[in-house]
C-alpha atoms as a PDB file:
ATOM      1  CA  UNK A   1      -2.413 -38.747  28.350  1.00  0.00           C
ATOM      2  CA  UNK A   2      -0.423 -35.820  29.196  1.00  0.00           C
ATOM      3  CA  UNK A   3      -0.894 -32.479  29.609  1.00  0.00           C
ATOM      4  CA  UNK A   4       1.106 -29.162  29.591  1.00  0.00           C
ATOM      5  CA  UNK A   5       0.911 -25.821  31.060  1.00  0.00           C
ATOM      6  CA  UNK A   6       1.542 -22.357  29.118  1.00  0.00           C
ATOM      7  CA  UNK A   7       0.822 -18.943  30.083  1.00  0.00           C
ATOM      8  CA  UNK A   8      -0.486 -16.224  27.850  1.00  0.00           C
ATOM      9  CA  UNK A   9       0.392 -12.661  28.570  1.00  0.00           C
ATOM     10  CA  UNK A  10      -1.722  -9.602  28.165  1.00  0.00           C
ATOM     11  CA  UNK A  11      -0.508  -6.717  26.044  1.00  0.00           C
ATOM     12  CA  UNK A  12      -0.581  -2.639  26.239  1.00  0.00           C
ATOM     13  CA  UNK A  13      -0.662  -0.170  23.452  1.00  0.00           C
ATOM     14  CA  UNK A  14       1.285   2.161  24.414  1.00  0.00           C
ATOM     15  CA  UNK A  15       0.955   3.882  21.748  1.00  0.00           C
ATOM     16  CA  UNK A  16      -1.737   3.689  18.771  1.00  0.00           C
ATOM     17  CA  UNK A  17      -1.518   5.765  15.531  1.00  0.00           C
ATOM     18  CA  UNK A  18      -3.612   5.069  12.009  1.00  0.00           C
ATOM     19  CA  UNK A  19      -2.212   6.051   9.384  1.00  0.00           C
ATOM     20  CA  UNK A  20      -4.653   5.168   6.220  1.00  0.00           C
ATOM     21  CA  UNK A  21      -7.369   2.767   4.796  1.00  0.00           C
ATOM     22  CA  UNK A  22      -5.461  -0.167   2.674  1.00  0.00           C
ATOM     23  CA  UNK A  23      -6.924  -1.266  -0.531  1.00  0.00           C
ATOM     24  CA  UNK A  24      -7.610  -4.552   1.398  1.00  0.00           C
ATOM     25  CA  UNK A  25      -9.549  -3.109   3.867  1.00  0.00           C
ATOM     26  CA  UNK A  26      -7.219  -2.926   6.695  1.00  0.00           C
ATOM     27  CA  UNK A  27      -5.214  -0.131   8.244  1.00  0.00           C
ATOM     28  CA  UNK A  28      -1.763   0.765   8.785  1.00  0.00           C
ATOM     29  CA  UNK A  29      -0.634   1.890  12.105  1.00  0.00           C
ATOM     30  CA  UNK A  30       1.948   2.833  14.075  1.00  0.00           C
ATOM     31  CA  UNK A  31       2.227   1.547  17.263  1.00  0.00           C
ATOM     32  CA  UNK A  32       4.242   0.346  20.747  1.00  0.00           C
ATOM     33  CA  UNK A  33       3.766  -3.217  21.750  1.00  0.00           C
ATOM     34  CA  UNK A  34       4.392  -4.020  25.450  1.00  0.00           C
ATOM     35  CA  UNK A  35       3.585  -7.201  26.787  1.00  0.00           C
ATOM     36  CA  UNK A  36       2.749  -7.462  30.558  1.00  0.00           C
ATOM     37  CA  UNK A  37       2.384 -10.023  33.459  1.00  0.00           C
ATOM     38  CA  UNK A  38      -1.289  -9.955  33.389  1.00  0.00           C
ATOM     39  CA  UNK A  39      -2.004 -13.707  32.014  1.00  0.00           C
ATOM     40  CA  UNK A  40      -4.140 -16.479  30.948  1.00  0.00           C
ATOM     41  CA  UNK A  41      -3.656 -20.105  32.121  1.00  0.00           C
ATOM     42  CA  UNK A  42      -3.357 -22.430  29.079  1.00  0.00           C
ATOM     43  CA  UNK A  43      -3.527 -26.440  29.559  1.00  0.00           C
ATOM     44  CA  UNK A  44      -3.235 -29.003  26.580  1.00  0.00           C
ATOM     45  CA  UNK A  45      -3.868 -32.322  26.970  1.00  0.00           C
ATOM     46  CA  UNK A  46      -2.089 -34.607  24.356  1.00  0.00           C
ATOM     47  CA  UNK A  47      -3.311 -37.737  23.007  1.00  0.00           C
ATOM     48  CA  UNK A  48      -7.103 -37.989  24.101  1.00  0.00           C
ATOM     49  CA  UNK A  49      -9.583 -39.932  21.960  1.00  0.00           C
ATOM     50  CA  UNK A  50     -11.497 -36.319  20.411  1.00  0.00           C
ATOM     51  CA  UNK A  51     -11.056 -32.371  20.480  1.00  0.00           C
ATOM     52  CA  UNK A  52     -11.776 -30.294  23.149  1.00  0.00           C
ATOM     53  CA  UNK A  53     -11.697 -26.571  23.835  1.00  0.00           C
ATOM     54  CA  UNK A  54     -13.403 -25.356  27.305  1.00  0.00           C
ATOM     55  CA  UNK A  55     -12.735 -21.668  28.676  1.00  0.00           C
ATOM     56  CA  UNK A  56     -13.046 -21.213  32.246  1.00  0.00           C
ATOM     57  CA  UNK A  57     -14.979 -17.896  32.764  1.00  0.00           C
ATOM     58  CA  UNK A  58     -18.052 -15.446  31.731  1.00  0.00           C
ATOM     59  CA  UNK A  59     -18.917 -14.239  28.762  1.00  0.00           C
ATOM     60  CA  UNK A  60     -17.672 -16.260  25.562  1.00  0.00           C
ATOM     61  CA  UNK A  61     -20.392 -16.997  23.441  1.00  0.00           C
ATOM     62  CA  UNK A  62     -18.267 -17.028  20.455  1.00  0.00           C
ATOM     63  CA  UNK A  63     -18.522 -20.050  17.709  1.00  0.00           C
ATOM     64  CA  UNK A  64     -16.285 -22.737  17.649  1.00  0.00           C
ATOM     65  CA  UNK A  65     -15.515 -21.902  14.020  1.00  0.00           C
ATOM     66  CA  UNK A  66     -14.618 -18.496  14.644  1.00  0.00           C
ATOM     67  CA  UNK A  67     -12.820 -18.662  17.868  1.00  0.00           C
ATOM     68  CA  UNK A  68      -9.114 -17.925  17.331  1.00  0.00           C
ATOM     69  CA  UNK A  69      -8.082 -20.447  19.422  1.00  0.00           C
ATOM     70  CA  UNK A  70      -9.579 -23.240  17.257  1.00  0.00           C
ATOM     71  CA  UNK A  71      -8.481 -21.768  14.077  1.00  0.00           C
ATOM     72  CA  UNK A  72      -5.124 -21.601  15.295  1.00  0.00           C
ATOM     73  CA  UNK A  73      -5.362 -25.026  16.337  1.00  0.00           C
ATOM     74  CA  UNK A  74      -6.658 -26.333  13.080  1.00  0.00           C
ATOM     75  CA  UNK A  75      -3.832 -24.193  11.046  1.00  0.00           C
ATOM     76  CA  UNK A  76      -1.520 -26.061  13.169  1.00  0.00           C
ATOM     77  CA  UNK A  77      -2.313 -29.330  12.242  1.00  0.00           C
ATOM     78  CA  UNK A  78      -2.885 -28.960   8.625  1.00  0.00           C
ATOM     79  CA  UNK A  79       0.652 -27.361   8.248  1.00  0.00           C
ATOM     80  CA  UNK A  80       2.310 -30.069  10.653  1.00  0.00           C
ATOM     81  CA  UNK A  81       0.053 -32.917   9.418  1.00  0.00           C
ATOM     82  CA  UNK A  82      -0.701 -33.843  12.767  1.00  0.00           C
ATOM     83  CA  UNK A  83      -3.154 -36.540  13.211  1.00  0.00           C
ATOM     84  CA  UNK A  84      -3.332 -36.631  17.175  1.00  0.00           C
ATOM     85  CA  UNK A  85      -6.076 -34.832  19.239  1.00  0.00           C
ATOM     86  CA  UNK A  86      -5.837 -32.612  22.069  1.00  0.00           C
ATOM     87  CA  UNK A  87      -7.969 -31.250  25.298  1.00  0.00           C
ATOM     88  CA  UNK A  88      -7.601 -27.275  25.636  1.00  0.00           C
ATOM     89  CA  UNK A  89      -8.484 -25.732  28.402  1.00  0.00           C
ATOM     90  CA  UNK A  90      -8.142 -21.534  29.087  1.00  0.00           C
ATOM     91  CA  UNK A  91      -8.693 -20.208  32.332  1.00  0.00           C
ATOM     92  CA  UNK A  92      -9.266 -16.404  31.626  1.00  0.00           C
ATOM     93  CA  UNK A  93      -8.080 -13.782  33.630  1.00  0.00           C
ATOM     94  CA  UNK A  94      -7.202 -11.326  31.011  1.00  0.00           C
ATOM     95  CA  UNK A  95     -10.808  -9.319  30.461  1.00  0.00           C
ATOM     96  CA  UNK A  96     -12.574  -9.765  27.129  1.00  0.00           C
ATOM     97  CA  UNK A  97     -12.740  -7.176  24.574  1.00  0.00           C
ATOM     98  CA  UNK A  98     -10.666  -4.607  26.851  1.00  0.00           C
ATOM     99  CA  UNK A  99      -7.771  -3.570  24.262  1.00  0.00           C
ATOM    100  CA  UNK A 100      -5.418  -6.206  26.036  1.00  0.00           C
ATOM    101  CA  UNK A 101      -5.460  -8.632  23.242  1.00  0.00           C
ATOM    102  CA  UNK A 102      -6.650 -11.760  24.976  1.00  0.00           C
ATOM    103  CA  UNK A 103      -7.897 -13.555  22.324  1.00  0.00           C
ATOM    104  CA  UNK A 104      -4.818 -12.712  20.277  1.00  0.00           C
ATOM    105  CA  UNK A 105      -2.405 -14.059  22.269  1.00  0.00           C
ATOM    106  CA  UNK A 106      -4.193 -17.143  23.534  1.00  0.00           C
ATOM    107  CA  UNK A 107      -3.992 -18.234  19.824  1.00  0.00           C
ATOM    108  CA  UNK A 108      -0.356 -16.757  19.957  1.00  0.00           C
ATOM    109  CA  UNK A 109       0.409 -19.316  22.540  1.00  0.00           C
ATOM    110  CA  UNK A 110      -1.295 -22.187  21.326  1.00  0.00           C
ATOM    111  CA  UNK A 111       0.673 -22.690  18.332  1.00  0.00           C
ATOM    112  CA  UNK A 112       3.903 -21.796  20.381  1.00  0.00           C
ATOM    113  CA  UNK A 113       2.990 -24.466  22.988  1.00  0.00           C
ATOM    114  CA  UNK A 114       2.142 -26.974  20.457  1.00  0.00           C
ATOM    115  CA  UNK A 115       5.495 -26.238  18.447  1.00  0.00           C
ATOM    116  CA  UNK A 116       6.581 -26.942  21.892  1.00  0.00           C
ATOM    117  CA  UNK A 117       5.000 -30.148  22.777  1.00  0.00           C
ATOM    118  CA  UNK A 118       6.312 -31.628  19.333  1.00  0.00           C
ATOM    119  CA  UNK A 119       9.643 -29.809  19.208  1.00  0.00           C
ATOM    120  CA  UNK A 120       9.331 -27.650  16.284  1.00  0.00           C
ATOM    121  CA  UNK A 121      10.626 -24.215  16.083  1.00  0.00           C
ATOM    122  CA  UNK A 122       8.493 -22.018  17.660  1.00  0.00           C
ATOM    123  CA  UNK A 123      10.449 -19.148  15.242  1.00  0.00           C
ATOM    124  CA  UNK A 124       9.738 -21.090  12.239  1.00  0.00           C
ATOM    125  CA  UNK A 125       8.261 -18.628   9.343  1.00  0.00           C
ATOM    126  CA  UNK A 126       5.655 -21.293   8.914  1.00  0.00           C
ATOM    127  CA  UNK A 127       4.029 -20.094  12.438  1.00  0.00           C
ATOM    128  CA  UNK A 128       4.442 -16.589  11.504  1.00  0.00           C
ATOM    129  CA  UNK A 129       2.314 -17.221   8.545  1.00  0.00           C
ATOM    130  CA  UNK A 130      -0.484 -18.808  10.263  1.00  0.00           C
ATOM    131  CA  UNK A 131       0.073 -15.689  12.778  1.00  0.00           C
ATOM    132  CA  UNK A 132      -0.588 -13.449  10.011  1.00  0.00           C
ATOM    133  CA  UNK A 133      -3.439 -14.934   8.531  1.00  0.00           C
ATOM    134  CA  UNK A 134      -5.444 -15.020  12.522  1.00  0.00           C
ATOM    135  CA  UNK A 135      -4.938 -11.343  13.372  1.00  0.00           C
ATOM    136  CA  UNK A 136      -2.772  -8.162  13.333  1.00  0.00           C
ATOM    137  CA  UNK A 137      -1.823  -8.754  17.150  1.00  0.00           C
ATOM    138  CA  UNK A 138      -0.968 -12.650  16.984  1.00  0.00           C
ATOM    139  CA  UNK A 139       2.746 -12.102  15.355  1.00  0.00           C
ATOM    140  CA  UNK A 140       3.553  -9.984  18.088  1.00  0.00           C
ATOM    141  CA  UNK A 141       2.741 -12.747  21.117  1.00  0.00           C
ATOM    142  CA  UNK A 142       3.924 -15.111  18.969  1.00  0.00           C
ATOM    143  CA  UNK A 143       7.398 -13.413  18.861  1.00  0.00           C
ATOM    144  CA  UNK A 144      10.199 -13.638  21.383  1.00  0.00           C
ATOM    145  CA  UNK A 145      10.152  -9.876  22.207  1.00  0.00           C
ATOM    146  CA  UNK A 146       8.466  -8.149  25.370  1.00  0.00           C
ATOM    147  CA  UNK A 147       8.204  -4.629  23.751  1.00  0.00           C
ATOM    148  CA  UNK A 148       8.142  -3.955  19.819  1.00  0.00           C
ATOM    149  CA  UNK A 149       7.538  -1.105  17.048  1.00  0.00           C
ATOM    150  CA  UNK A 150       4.238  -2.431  15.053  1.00  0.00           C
ATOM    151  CA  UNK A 151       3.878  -1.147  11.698  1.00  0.00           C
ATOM    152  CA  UNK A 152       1.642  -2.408   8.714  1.00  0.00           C
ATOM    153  CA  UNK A 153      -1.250  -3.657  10.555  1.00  0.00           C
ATOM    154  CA  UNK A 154       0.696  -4.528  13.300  1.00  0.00           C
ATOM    155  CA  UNK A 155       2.714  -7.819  11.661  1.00  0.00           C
ATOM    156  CA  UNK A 156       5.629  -5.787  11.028  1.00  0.00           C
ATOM    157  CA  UNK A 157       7.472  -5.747  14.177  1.00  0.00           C
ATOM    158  CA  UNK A 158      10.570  -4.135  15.353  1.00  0.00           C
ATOM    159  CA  UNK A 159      12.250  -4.571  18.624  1.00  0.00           C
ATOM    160  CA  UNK A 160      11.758  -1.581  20.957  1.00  0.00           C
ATOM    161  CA  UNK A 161      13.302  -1.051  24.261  1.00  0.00           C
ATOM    162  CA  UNK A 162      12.053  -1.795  27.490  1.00  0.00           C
ATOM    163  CA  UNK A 163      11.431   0.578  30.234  1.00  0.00           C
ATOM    164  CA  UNK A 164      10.409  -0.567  33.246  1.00  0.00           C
ATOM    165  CA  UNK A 165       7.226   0.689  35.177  1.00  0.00           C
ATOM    166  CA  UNK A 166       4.202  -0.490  36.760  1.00  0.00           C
ATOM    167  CA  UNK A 167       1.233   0.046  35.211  1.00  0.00           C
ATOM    168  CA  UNK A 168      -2.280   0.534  37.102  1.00  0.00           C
ATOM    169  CA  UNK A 169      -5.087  -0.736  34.970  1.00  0.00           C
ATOM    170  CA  UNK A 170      -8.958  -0.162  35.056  1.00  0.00           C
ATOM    171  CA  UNK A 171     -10.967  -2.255  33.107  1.00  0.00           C
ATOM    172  CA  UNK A 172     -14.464  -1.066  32.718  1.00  0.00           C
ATOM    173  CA  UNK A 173     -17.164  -3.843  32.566  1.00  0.00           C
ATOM    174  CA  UNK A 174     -18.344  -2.933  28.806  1.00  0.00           C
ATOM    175  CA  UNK A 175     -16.631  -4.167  25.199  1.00  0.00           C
ATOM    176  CA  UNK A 176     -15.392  -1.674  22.553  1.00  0.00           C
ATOM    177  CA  UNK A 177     -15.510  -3.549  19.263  1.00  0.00           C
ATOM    178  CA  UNK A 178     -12.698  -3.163  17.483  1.00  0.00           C
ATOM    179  CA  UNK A 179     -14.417  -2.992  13.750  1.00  0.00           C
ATOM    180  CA  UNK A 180     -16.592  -0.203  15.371  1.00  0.00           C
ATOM    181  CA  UNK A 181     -13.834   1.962  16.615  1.00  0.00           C
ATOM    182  CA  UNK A 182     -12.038   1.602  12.948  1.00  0.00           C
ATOM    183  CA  UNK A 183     -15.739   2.875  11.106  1.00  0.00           C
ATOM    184  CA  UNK A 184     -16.238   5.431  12.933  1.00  0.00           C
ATOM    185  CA  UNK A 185     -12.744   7.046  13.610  1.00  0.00           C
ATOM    186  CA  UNK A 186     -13.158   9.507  10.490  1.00  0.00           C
ATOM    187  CA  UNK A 187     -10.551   9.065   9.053  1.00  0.00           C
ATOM    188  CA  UNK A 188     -10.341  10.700   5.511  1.00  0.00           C
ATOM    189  CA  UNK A 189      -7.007  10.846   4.497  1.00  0.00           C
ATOM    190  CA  UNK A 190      -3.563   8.983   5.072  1.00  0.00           C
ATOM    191  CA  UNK A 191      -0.631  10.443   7.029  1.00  0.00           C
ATOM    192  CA  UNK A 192       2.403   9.861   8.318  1.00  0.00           C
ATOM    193  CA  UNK A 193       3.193   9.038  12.400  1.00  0.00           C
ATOM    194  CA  UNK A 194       4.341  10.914  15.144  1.00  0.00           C
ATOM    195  CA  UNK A 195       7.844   9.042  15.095  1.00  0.00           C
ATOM    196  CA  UNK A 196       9.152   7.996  18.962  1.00  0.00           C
ATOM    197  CA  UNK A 197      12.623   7.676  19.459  1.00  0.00           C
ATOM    198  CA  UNK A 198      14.576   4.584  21.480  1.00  0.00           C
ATOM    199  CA  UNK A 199      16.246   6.735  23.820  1.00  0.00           C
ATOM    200  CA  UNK A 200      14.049   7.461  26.355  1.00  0.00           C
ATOM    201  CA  UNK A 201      10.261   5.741  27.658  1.00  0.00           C
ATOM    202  CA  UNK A 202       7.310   6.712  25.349  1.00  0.00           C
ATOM    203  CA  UNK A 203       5.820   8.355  28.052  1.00  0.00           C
ATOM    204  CA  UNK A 204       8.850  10.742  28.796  1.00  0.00           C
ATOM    205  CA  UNK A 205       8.647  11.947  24.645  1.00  0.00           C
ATOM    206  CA  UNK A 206       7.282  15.512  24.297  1.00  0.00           C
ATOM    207  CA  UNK A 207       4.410  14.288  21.979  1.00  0.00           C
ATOM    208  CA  UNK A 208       3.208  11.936  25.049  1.00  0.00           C
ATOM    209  CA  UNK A 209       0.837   8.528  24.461  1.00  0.00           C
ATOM    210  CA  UNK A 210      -1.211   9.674  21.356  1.00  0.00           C
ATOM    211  CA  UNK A 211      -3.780   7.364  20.605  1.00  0.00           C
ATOM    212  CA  UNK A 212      -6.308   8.201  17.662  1.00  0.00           C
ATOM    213  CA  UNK A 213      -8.908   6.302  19.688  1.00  0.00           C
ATOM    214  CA  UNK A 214      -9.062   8.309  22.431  1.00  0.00           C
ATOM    215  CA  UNK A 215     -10.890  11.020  21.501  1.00  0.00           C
ATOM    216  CA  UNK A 216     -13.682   8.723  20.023  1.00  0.00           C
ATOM    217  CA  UNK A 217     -13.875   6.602  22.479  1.00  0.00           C
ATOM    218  CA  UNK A 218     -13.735   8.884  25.672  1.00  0.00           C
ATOM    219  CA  UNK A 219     -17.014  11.139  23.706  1.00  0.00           C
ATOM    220  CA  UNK A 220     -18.818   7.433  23.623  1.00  0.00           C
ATOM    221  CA  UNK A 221     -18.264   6.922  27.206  1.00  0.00           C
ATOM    222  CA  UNK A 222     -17.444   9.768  29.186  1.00  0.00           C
ATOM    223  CA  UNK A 223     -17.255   7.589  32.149  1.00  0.00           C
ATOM    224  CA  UNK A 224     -13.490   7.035  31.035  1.00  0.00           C
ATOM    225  CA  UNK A 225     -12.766  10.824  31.192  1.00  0.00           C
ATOM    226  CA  UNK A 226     -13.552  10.404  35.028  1.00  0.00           C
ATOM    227  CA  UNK A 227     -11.336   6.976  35.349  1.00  0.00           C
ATOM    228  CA  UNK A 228      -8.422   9.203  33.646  1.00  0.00           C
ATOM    229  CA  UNK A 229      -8.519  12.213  36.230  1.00  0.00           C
ATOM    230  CA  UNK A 230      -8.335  10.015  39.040  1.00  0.00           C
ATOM    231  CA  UNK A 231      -5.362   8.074  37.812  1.00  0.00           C
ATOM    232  CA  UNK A 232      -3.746  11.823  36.761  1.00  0.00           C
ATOM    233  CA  UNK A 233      -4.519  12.606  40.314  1.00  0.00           C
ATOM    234  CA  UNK A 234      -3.029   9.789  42.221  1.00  0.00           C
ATOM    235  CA  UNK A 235       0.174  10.805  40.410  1.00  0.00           C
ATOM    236  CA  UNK A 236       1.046   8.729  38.041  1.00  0.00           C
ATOM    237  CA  UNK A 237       3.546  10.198  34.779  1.00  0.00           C
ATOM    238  CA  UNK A 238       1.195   9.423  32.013  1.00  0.00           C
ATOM    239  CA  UNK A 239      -2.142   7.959  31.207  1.00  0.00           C
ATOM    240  CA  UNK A 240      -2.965   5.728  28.058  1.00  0.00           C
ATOM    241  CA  UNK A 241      -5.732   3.821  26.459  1.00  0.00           C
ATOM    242  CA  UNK A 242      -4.524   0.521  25.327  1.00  0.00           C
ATOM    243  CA  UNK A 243      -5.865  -0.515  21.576  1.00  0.00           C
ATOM    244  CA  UNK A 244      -9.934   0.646  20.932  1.00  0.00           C
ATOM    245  CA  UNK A 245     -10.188   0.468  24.545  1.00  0.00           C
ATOM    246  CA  UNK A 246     -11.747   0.612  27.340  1.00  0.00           C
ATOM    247  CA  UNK A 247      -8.758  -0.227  28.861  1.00  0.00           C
ATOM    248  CA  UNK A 248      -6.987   3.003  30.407  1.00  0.00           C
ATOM    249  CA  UNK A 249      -3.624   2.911  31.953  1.00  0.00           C
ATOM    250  CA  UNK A 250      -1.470   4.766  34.451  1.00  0.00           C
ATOM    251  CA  UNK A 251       2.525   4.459  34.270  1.00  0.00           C
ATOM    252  CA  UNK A 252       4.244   4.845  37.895  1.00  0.00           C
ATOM    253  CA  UNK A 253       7.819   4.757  37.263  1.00  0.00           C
ATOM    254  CA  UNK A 254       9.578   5.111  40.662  1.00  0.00           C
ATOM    255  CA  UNK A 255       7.317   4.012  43.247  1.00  0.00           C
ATOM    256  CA  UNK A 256       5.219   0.353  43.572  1.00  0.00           C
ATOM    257  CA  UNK A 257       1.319   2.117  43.862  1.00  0.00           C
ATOM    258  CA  UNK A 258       0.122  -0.290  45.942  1.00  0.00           C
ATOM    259  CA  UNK A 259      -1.696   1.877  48.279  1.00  0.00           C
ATOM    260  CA  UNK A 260      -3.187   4.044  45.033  1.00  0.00           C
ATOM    261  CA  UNK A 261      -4.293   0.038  43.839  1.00  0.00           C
ATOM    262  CA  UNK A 262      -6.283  -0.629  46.976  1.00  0.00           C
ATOM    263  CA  UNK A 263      -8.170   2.665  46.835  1.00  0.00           C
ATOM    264  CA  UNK A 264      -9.386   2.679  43.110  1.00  0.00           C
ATOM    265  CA  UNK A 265     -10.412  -0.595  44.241  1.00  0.00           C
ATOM    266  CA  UNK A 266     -12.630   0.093  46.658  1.00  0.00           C
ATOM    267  CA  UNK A 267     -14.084   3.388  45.093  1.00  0.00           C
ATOM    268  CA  UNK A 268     -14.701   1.925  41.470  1.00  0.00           C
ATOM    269  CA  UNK A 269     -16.067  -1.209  42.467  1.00  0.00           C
ATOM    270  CA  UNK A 270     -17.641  -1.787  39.262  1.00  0.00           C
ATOM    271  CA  UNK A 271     -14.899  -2.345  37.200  1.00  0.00           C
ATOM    272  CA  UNK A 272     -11.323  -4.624  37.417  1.00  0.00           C
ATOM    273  CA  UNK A 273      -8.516  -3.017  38.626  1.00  0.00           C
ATOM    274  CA  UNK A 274      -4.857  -4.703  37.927  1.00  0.00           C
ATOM    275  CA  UNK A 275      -1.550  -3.608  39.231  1.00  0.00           C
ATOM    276  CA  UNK A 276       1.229  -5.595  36.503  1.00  0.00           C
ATOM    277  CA  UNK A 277       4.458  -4.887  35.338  1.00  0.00           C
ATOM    278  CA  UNK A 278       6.110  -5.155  32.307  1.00  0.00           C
ATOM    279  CA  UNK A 279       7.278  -8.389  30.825  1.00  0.00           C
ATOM    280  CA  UNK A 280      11.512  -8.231  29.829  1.00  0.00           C
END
């Protein structure tokens, strides 16, 4: 037996636009990847006598059959013919249902670590297919880049520039579901984006972090309203919700907020608090 360890990185939308209904149900968006050094702890164990998949933390009650993990694992065999079984084990840190896409790119970096283990390309157009076919988010972890332009339903990716900040994050301890947020966002018509440009941070762009969310989701839970004047006040440039939410966001360009950490800390002690970085 041996095993191998991966880690899978959380993700921020910095920005989130929809831009219409598709025939197939979906929606086309326009968005700003950026993947940060907020991660999950993979381990798989190669050649053990049966499948395994075992999360260490709270709160996953989800089916085996409809747990991206194990579909991704399964889609990996069947297009690699492998015949061999493996022990996965996740140790979550990354919260669930937050807007962070954990669940996206822990299936994201199962196939890459298993193209890994058996030294297939982990760029291959085979594993963007099975990408495709688990989720709108999964391409993007499963590429090489650390920030990216997401268009189509996020599978169309572009690379985007990388501006470096810390980010201040406040998880609340509730789940926004994601097919929720898309019924009731009201939208009736399709349009085009607010277009950012590469020369300078989102954030620093006169139209600011739009996310169509916000409004929705901030008059569902006003508690987040009070989570985004405190960031505003311990003087950050710009506040964000990442995906549906809850996640919220605060960018601090110049200065480490360590000390502004510590004290949202201990006043919001009902919800997670990370300090991260961007990934490059």
């Amino acid at each position: 037996m041996k095993k191998y360890l991966f880690l899978s990185p959380a993700k921020l939308n910095l920005v989130l636009q929809v831009l219409g209904r598709r025939e197939d149900g979906y929606h086309n968006i326009y968005t700003i990847f950026q993947k940060i050094d907020l991660f999950d702890e993979i381990e798989i164990k190669k050649g053990v006598p049966d499948f395994r998949l075992e999360f260490i933390t709270k709160g996953i009650n989800i089916p085996l059959e409809e747990n991206l993990v194990y579909k991704a694992y399964v889609k990996f065999k069947q297009a690699f013919n492998l015949r061999e079984n493996h022990h996965i084990t996740i140790k979550k840190t990354i919260p669930i249902g937050a807007g962070l896409g954990g669940g996206s790119s822990n299936a994201a970096t199962v196939l890459k670590g298993l193209a890994y283990i058996y030294g297939i390309d982990q760029q291959t157009p085979v594993l963007y297919d099975i990408a495709k076919e688990l989720g709108a988010d999964v391409p993007f972890f499963l590429s090489p880049y650390a920030t990216a332009l997401g268009e189509g339903i996020g599978e169309v990716l572009t690379p985007y520039p990388t501006f470096s900040a810390w980010y201040l994050l406040i998880c609340p301890d509730f789940e926004i579901s994601t097919k929720w947020a898309y019924q009731n966002l009201g939208l009736t018509k399709s349009k085009n984006p607010v277009y950012y440009s590469t020369e300078h941070s989102p954030w620093r762009q006169p139209q600011g972090l739009i996310n169509d969310f916000k409004a929705l989701v901030f008059e569902k839970f006003p508690f987040l309203k009070e989570l985004e004047a405190q960031l505003k006040a311990c003087g950050c440039c710009a506040v964000g919700l990442s995906g549906t939410g809850p996640t919220i966001f605060g960018v601090f360009e110049k200065e480490l907020p360590f000390y502004v950490y510590e004290a949202l800390k201990k006043k919001f002690r009902k919800v997670r608090v990370f300090l991260v970085q961007n990934l490059e």
